[in-house]
PDB file of N, CA and C in Angstrom:
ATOM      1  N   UNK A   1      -5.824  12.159 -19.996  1.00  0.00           N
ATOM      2  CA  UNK A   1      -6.620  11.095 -19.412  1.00  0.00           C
ATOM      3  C   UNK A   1      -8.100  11.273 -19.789  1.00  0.00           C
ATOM      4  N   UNK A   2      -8.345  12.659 -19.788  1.00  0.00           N
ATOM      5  CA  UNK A   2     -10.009  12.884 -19.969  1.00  0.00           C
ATOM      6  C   UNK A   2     -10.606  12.275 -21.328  1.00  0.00           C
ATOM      7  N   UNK A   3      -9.559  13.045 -22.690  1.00  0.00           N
ATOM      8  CA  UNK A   3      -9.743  12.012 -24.075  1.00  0.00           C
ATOM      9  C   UNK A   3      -9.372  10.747 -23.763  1.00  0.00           C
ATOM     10  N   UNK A   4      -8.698  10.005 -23.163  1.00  0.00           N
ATOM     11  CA  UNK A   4      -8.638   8.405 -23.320  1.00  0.00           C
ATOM     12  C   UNK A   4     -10.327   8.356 -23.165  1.00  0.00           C
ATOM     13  N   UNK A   5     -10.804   8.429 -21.634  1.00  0.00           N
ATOM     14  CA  UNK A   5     -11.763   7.941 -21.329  1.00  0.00           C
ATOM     15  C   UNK A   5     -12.877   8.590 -21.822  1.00  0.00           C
ATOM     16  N   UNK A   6     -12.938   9.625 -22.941  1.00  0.00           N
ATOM     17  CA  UNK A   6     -13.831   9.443 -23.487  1.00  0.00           C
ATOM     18  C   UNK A   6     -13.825   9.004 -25.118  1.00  0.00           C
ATOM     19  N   UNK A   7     -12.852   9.002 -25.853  1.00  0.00           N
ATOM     20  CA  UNK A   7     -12.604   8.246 -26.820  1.00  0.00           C
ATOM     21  C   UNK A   7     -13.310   6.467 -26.235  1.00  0.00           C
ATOM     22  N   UNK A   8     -12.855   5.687 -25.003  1.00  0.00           N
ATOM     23  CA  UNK A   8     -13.170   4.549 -24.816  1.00  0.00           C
ATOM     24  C   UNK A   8     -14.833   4.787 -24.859  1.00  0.00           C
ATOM     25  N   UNK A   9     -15.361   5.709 -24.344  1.00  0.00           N
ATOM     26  CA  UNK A   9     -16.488   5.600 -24.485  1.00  0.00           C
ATOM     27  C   UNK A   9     -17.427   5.719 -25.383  1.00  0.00           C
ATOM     28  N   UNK A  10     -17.112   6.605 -26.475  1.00  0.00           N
ATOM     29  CA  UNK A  10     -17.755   6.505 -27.449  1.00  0.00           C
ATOM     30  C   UNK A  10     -17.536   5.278 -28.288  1.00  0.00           C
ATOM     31  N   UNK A  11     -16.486   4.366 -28.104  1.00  0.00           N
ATOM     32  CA  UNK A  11     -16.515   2.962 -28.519  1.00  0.00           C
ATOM     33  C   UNK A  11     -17.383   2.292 -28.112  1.00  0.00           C
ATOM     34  N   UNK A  12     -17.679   2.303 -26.992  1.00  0.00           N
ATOM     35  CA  UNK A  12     -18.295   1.430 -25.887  1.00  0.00           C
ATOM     36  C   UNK A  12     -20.112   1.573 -26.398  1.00  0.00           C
ATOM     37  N   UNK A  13     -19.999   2.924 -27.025  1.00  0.00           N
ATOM     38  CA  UNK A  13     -21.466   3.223 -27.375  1.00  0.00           C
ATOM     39  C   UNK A  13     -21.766   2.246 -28.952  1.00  0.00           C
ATOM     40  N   UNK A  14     -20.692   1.938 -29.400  1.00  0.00           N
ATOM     41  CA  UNK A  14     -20.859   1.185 -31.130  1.00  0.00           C
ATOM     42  C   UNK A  14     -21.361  -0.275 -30.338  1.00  0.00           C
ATOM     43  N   UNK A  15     -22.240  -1.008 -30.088  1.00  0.00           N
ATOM     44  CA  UNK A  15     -22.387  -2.689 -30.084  1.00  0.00           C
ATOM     45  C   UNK A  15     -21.842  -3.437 -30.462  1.00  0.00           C
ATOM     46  N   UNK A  16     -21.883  -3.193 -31.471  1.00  0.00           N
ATOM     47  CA  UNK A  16     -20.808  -4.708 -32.473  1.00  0.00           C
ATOM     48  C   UNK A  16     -19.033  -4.803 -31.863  1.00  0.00           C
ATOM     49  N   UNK A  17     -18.504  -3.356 -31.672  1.00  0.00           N
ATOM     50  CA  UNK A  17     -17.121  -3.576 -30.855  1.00  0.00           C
ATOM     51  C   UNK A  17     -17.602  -3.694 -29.420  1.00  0.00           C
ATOM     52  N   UNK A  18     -18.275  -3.622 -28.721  1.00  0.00           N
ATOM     53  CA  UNK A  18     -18.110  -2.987 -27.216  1.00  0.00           C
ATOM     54  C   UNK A  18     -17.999  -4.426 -26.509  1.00  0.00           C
ATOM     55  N   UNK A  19     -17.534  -4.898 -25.589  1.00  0.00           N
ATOM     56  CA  UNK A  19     -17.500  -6.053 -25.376  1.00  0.00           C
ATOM     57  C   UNK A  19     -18.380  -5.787 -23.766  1.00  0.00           C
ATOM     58  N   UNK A  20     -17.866  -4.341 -23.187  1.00  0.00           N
ATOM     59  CA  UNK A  20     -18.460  -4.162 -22.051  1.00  0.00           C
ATOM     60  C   UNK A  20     -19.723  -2.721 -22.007  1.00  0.00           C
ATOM     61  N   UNK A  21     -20.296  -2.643 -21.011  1.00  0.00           N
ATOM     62  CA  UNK A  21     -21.814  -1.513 -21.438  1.00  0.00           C
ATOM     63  C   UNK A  21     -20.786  -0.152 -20.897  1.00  0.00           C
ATOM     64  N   UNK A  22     -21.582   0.297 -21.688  1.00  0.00           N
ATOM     65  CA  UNK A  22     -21.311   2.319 -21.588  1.00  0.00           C
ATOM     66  C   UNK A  22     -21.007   2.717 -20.182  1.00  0.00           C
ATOM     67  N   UNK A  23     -21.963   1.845 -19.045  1.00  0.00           N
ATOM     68  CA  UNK A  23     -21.428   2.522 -17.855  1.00  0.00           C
ATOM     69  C   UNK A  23     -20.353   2.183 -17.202  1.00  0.00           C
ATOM     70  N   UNK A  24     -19.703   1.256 -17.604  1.00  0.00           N
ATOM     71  CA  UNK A  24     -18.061   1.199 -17.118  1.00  0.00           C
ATOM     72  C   UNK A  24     -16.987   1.909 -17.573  1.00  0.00           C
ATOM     73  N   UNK A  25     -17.259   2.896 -18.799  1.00  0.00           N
ATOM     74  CA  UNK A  25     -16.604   3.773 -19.193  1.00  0.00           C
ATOM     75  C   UNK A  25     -16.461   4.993 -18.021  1.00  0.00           C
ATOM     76  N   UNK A  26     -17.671   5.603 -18.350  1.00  0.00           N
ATOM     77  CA  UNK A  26     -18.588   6.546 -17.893  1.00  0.00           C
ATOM     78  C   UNK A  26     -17.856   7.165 -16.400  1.00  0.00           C
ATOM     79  N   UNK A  27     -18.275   5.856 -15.701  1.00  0.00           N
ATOM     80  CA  UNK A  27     -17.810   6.310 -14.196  1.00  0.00           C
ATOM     81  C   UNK A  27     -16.487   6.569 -13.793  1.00  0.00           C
ATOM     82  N   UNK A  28     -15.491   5.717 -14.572  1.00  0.00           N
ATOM     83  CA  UNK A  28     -13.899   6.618 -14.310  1.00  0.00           C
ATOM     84  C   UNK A  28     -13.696   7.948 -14.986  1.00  0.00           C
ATOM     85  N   UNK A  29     -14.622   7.931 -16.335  1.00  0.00           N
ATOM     86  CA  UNK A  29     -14.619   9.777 -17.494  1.00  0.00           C
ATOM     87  C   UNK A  29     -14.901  10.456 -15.803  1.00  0.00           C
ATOM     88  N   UNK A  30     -15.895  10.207 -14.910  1.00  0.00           N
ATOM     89  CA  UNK A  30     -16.783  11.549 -14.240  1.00  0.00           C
ATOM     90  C   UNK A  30     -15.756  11.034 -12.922  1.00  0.00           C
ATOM     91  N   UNK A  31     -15.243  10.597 -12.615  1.00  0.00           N
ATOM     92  CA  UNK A  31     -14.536  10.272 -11.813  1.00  0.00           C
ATOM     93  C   UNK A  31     -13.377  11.096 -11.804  1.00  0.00           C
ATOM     94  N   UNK A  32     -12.184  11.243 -12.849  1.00  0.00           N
ATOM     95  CA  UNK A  32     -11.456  11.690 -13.399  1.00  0.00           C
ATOM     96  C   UNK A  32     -11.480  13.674 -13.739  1.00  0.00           C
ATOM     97  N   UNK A  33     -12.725  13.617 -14.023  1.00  0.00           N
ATOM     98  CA  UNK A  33     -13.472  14.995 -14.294  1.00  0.00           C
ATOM     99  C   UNK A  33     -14.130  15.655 -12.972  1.00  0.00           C
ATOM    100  N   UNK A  34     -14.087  15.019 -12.126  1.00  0.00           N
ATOM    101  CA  UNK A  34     -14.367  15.277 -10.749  1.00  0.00           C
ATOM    102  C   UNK A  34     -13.061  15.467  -9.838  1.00  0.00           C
ATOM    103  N   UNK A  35     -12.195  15.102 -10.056  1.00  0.00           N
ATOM    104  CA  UNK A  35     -10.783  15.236  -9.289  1.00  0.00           C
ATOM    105  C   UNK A  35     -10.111  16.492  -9.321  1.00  0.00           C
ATOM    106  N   UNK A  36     -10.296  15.846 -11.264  1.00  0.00           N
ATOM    107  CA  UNK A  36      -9.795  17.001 -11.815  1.00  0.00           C
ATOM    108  C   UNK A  36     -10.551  18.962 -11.347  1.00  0.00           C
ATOM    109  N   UNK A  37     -11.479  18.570 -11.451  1.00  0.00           N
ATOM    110  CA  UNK A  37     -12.473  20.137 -11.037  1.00  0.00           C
ATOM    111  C   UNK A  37     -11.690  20.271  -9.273  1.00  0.00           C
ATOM    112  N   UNK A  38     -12.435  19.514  -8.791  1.00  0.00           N
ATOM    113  CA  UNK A  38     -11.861  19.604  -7.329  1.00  0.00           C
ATOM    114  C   UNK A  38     -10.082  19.926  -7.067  1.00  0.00           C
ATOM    115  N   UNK A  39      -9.071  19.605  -7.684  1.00  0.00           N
ATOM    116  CA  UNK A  39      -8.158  20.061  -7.650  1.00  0.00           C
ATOM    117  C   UNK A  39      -7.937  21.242  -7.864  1.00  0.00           C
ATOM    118  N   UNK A  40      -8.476  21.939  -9.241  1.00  0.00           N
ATOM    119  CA  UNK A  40      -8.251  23.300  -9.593  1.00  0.00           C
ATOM    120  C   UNK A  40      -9.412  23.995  -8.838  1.00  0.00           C
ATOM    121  N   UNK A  41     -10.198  23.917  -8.181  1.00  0.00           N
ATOM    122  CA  UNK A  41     -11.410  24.831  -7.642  1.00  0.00           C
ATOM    123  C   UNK A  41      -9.884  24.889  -6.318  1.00  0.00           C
ATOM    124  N   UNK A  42      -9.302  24.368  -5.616  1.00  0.00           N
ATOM    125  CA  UNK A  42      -8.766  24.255  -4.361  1.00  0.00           C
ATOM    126  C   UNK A  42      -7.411  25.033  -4.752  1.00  0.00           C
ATOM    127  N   UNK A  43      -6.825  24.937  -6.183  1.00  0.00           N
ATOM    128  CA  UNK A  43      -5.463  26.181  -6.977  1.00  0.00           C
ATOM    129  C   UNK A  43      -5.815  27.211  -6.745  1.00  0.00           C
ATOM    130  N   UNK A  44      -7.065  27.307  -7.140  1.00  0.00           N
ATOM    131  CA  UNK A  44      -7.619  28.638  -7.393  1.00  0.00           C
ATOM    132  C   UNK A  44      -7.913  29.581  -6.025  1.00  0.00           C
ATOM    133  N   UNK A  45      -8.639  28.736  -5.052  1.00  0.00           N
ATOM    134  CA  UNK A  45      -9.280  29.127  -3.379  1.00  0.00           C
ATOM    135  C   UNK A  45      -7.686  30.012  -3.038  1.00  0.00           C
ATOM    136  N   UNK A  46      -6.205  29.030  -3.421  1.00  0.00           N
ATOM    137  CA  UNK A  46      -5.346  29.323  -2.226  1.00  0.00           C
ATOM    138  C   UNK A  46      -4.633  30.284  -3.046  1.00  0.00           C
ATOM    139  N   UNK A  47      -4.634  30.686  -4.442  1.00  0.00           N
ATOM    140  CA  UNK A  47      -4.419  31.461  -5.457  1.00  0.00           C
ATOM    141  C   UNK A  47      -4.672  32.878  -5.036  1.00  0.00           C
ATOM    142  N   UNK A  48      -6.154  33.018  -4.580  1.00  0.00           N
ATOM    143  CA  UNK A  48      -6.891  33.781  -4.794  1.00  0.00           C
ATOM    144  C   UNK A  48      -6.611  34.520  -3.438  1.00  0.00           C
ATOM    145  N   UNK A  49      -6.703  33.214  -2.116  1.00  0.00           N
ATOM    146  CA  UNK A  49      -5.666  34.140  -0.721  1.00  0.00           C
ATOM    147  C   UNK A  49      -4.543  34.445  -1.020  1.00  0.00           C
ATOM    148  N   UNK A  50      -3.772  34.197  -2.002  1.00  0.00           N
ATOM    149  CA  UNK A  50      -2.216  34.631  -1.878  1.00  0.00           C
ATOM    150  C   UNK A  50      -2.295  35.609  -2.237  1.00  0.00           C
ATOM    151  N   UNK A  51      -3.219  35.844  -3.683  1.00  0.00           N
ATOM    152  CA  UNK A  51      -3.138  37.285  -4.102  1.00  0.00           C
ATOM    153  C   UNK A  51      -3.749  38.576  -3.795  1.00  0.00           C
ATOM    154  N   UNK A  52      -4.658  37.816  -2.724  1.00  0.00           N
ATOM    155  CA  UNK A  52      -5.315  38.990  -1.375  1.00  0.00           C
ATOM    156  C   UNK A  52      -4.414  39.478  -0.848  1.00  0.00           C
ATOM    157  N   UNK A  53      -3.397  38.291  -0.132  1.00  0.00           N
ATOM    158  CA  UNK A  53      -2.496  38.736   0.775  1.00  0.00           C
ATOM    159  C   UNK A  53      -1.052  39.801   0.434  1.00  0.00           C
ATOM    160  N   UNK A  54      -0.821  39.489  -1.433  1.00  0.00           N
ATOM    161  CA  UNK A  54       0.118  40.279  -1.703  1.00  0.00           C
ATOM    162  C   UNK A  54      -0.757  41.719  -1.688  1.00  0.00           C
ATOM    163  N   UNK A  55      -1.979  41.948  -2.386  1.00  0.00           N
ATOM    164  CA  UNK A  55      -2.378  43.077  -2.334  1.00  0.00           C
ATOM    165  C   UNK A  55      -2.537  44.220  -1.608  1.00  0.00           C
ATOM    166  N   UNK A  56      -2.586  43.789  -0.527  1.00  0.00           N
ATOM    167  CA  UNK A  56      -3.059  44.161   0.509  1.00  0.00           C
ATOM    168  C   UNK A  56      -1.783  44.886   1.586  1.00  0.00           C
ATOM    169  N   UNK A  57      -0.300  44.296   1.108  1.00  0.00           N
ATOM    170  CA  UNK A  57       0.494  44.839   1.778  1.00  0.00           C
ATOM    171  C   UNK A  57       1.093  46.347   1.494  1.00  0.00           C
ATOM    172  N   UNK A  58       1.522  47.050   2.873  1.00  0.00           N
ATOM    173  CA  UNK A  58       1.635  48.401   2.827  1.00  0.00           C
ATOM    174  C   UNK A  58       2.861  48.828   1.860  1.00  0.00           C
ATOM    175  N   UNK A  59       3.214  49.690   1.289  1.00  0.00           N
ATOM    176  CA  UNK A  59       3.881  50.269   1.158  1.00  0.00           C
ATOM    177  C   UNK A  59       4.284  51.502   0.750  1.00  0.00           C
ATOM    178  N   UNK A  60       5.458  52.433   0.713  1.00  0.00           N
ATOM    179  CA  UNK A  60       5.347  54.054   1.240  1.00  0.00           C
ATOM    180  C   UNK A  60       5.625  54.226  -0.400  1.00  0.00           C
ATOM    181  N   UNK A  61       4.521  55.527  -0.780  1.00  0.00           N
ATOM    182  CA  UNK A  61       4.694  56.155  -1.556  1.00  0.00           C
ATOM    183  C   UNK A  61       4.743  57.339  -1.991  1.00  0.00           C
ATOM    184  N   UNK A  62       5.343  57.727  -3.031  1.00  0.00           N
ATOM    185  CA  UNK A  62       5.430  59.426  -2.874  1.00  0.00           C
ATOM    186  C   UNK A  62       4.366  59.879  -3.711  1.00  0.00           C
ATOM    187  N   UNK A  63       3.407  60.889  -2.960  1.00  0.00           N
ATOM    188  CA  UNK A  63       2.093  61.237  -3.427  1.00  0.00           C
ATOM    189  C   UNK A  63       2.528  62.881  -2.686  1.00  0.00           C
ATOM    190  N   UNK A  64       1.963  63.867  -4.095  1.00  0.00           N
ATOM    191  CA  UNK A  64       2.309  64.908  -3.621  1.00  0.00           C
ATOM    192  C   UNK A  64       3.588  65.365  -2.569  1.00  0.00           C
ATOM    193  N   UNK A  65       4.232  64.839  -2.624  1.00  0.00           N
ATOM    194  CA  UNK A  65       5.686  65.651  -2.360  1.00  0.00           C
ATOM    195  C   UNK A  65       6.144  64.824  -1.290  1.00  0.00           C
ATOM    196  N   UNK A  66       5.310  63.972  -0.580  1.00  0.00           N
ATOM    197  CA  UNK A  66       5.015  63.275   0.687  1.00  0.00           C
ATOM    198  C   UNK A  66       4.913  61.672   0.788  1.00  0.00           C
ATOM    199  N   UNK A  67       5.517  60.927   1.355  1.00  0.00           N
ATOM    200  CA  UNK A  67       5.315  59.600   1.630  1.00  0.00           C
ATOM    201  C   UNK A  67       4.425  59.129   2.329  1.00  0.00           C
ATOM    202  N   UNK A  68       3.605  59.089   1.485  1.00  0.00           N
ATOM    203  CA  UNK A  68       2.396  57.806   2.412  1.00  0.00           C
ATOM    204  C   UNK A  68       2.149  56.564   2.321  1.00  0.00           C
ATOM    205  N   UNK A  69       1.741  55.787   3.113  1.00  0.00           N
ATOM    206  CA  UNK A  69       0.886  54.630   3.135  1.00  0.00           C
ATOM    207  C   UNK A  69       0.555  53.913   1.959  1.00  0.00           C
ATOM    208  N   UNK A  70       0.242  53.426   1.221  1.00  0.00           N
ATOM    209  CA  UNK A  70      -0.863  52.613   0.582  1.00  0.00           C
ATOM    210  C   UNK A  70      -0.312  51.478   0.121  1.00  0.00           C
ATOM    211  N   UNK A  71      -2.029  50.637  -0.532  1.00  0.00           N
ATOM    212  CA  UNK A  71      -1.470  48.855  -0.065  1.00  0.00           C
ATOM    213  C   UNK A  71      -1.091  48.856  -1.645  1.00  0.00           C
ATOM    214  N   UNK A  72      -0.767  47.624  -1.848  1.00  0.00           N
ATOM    215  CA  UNK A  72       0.191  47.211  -2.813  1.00  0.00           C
ATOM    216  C   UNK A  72      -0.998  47.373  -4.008  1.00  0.00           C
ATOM    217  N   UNK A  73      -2.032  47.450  -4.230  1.00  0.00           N
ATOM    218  CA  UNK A  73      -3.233  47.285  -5.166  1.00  0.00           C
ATOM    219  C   UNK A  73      -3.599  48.343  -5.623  1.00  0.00           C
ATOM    220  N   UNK A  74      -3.125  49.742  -4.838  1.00  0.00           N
ATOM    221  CA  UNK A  74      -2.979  51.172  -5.168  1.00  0.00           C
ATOM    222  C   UNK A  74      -2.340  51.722  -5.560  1.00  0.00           C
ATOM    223  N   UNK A  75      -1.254  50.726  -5.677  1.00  0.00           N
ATOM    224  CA  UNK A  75       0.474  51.209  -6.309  1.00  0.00           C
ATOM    225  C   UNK A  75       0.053  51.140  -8.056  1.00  0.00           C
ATOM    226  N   UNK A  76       0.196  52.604  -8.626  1.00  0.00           N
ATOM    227  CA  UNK A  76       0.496  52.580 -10.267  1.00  0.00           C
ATOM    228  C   UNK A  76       1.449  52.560 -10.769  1.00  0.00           C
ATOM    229  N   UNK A  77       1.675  52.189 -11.866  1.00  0.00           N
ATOM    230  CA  UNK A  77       2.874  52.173 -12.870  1.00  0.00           C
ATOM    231  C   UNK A  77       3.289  53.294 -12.980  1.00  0.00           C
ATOM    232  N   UNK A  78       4.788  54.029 -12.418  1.00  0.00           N
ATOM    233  CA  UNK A  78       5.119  55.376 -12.907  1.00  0.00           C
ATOM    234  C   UNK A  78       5.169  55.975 -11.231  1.00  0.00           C
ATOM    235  N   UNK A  79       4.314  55.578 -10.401  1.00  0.00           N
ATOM    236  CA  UNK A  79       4.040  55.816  -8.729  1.00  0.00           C
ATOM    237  C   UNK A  79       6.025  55.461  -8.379  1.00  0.00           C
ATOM    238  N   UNK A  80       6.195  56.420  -7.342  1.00  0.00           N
ATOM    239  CA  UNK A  80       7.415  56.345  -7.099  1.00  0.00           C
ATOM    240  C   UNK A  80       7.631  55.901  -5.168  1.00  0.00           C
ATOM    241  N   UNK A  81       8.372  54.665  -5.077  1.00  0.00           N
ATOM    242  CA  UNK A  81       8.392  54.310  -3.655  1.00  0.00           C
ATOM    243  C   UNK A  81       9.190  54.303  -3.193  1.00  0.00           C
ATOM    244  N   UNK A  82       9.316  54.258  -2.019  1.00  0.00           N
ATOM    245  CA  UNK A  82      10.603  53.690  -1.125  1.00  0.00           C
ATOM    246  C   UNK A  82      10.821  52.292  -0.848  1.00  0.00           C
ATOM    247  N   UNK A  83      11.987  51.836  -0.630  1.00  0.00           N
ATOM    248  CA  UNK A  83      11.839  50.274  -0.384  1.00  0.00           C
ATOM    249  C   UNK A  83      13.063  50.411   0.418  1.00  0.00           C
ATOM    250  N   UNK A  84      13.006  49.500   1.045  1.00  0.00           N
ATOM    251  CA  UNK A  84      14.262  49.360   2.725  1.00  0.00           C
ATOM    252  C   UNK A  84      14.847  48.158   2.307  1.00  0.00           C
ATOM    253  N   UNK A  85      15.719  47.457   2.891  1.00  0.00           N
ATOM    254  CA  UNK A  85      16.366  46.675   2.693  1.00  0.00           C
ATOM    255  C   UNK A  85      15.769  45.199   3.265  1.00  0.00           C
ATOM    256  N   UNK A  86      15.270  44.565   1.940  1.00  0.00           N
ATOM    257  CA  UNK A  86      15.167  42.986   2.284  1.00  0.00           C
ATOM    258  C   UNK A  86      13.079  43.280   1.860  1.00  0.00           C
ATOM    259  N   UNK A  87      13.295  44.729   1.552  1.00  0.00           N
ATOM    260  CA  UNK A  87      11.643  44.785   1.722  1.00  0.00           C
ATOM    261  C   UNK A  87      10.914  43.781   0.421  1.00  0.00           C
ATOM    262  N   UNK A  88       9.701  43.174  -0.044  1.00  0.00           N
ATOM    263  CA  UNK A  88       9.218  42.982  -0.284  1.00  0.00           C
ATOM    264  C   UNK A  88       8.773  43.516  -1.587  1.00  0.00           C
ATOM    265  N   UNK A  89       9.016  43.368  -3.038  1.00  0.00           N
ATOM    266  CA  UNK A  89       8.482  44.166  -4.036  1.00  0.00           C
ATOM    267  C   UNK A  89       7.672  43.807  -4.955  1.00  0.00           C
ATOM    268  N   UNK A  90       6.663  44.314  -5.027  1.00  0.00           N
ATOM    269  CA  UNK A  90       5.221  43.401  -6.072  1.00  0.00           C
ATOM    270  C   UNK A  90       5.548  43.780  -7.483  1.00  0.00           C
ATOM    271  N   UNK A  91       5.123  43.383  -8.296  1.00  0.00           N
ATOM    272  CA  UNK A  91       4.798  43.122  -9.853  1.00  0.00           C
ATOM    273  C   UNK A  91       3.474  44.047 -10.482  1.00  0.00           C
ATOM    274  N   UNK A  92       3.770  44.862 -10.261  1.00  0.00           N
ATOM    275  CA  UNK A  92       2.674  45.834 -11.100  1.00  0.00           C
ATOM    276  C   UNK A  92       2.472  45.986 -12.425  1.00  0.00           C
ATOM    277  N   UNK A  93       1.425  45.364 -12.851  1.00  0.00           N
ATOM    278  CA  UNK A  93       0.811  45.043 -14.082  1.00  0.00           C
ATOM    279  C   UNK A  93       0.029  46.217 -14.546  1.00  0.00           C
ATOM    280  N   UNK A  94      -0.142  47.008 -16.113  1.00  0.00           N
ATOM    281  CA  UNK A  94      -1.165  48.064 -16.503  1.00  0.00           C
ATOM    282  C   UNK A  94      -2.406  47.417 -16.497  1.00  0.00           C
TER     283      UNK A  94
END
Protein backbone atom coordinates (compact mmCIF):
# COMPACT_ATOMS: atom_id res chain seq x y z
CA UNK A 1 0.00 0.00 0.00
CA UNK A 2 2.87 2.40 1.02
CA UNK A 3 4.45 2.09 -2.87
CA UNK A 4 0.95 2.50 -4.41
CA UNK A 5 0.61 5.74 -2.60
CA UNK A 6 3.69 6.88 -3.23
CA UNK A 7 4.24 5.87 -6.80
CA UNK A 8 0.57 7.98 -7.14
CA UNK A 9 2.36 10.67 -5.81
CA UNK A 10 5.17 11.22 -7.56
CA UNK A 11 2.70 11.30 -10.58
CA UNK A 12 0.72 13.77 -9.02
CA UNK A 13 4.04 15.88 -8.80
CA UNK A 14 4.43 15.73 -13.09
CA UNK A 15 1.52 18.69 -14.17
CA UNK A 16 0.81 17.77 -17.47
CA UNK A 17 -0.60 14.10 -16.04
CA UNK A 18 -1.87 15.14 -12.59
CA UNK A 19 -5.40 15.91 -12.88
CA UNK A 20 -5.54 16.40 -8.97
CA UNK A 21 -2.71 18.55 -6.52
CA UNK A 22 0.04 16.63 -4.58
CA UNK A 23 -1.88 17.02 -1.39
CA UNK A 24 -4.50 14.49 -2.00
CA UNK A 25 -1.94 11.98 -2.48
CA UNK A 26 0.09 12.89 0.41
CA UNK A 27 -2.45 12.61 3.20
CA UNK A 28 -3.57 8.88 2.72
CA UNK A 29 0.83 8.05 1.97
CA UNK A 30 1.08 9.69 5.93
CA UNK A 31 -2.05 8.33 6.89
CA UNK A 32 -1.21 4.81 5.94
CA UNK A 33 2.47 5.34 7.33
CA UNK A 34 1.00 6.40 10.52
CA UNK A 35 -1.15 3.25 11.18
CA UNK A 36 1.23 1.43 9.96
CA UNK A 37 4.08 2.80 12.72
CA UNK A 38 1.36 2.79 15.37
CA UNK A 39 0.55 -0.83 14.84
CA UNK A 40 4.08 -2.15 15.06
CA UNK A 41 5.25 0.38 17.96
CA UNK A 42 2.01 -1.53 19.95
CA UNK A 43 3.73 -5.55 18.41
CA UNK A 44 6.56 -4.53 19.74
CA UNK A 45 5.25 -2.79 23.53
CA UNK A 46 3.33 -6.38 24.03
CA UNK A 47 6.40 -8.35 22.44
CA UNK A 48 8.64 -6.88 24.63
CA UNK A 49 6.16 -7.75 27.99
CA UNK A 50 5.93 -11.23 26.82
CA UNK A 51 9.49 -11.59 26.61
CA UNK A 52 10.00 -9.96 30.10
CA UNK A 53 7.57 -12.26 31.32
CA UNK A 54 9.17 -15.49 29.78
CA UNK A 55 12.51 -14.30 31.17
CA UNK A 56 11.95 -13.81 34.20
CA UNK A 57 10.45 -17.22 35.11
CA UNK A 58 12.08 -19.51 37.79
CA UNK A 59 13.60 -22.44 37.14
CA UNK A 60 15.83 -25.21 39.11
CA UNK A 61 19.20 -25.66 38.08
CA UNK A 62 22.11 -27.70 38.71
CA UNK A 63 24.97 -25.36 39.74
CA UNK A 64 27.72 -26.96 41.59
CA UNK A 65 26.34 -30.23 42.56
CA UNK A 66 23.09 -28.42 43.83
CA UNK A 67 19.73 -27.23 42.51
CA UNK A 68 19.01 -23.79 42.57
CA UNK A 69 16.79 -21.13 41.61
CA UNK A 70 17.38 -19.00 38.65
CA UNK A 71 15.18 -17.09 36.11
CA UNK A 72 14.91 -18.27 32.71
CA UNK A 73 17.54 -15.37 31.31
CA UNK A 74 20.33 -17.06 33.44
CA UNK A 75 19.75 -20.37 32.03
CA UNK A 76 23.00 -21.29 29.55
CA UNK A 77 23.31 -23.57 26.86
CA UNK A 78 24.89 -26.85 28.29
CA UNK A 79 23.25 -25.62 32.11
CA UNK A 80 21.50 -28.77 33.26
CA UNK A 81 17.69 -28.58 34.81
CA UNK A 82 15.00 -30.14 36.22
CA UNK A 83 11.60 -29.92 34.75
CA UNK A 84 8.29 -31.51 36.45
CA UNK A 85 5.55 -32.45 34.63
CA UNK A 86 3.48 -29.99 32.42
CA UNK A 87 6.41 -27.48 33.45
CA UNK A 88 7.09 -24.76 31.15
CA UNK A 89 10.35 -24.88 28.84
CA UNK A 90 12.11 -21.78 27.21
CA UNK A 91 14.20 -21.65 24.02
CA UNK A 92 17.68 -20.84 24.81
CA UNK A 93 19.46 -19.11 22.19
CA UNK A 94 23.78 -18.65 22.17
Amino acid sequence: ANAYFLCLLILQLIPEISSLTWFTTIVPLVLVITMTAVKDATDDYFRHKSDNQVNNRQSEVLINCKLQNEKWMNVKVGDIIKLENNQFVALIKD
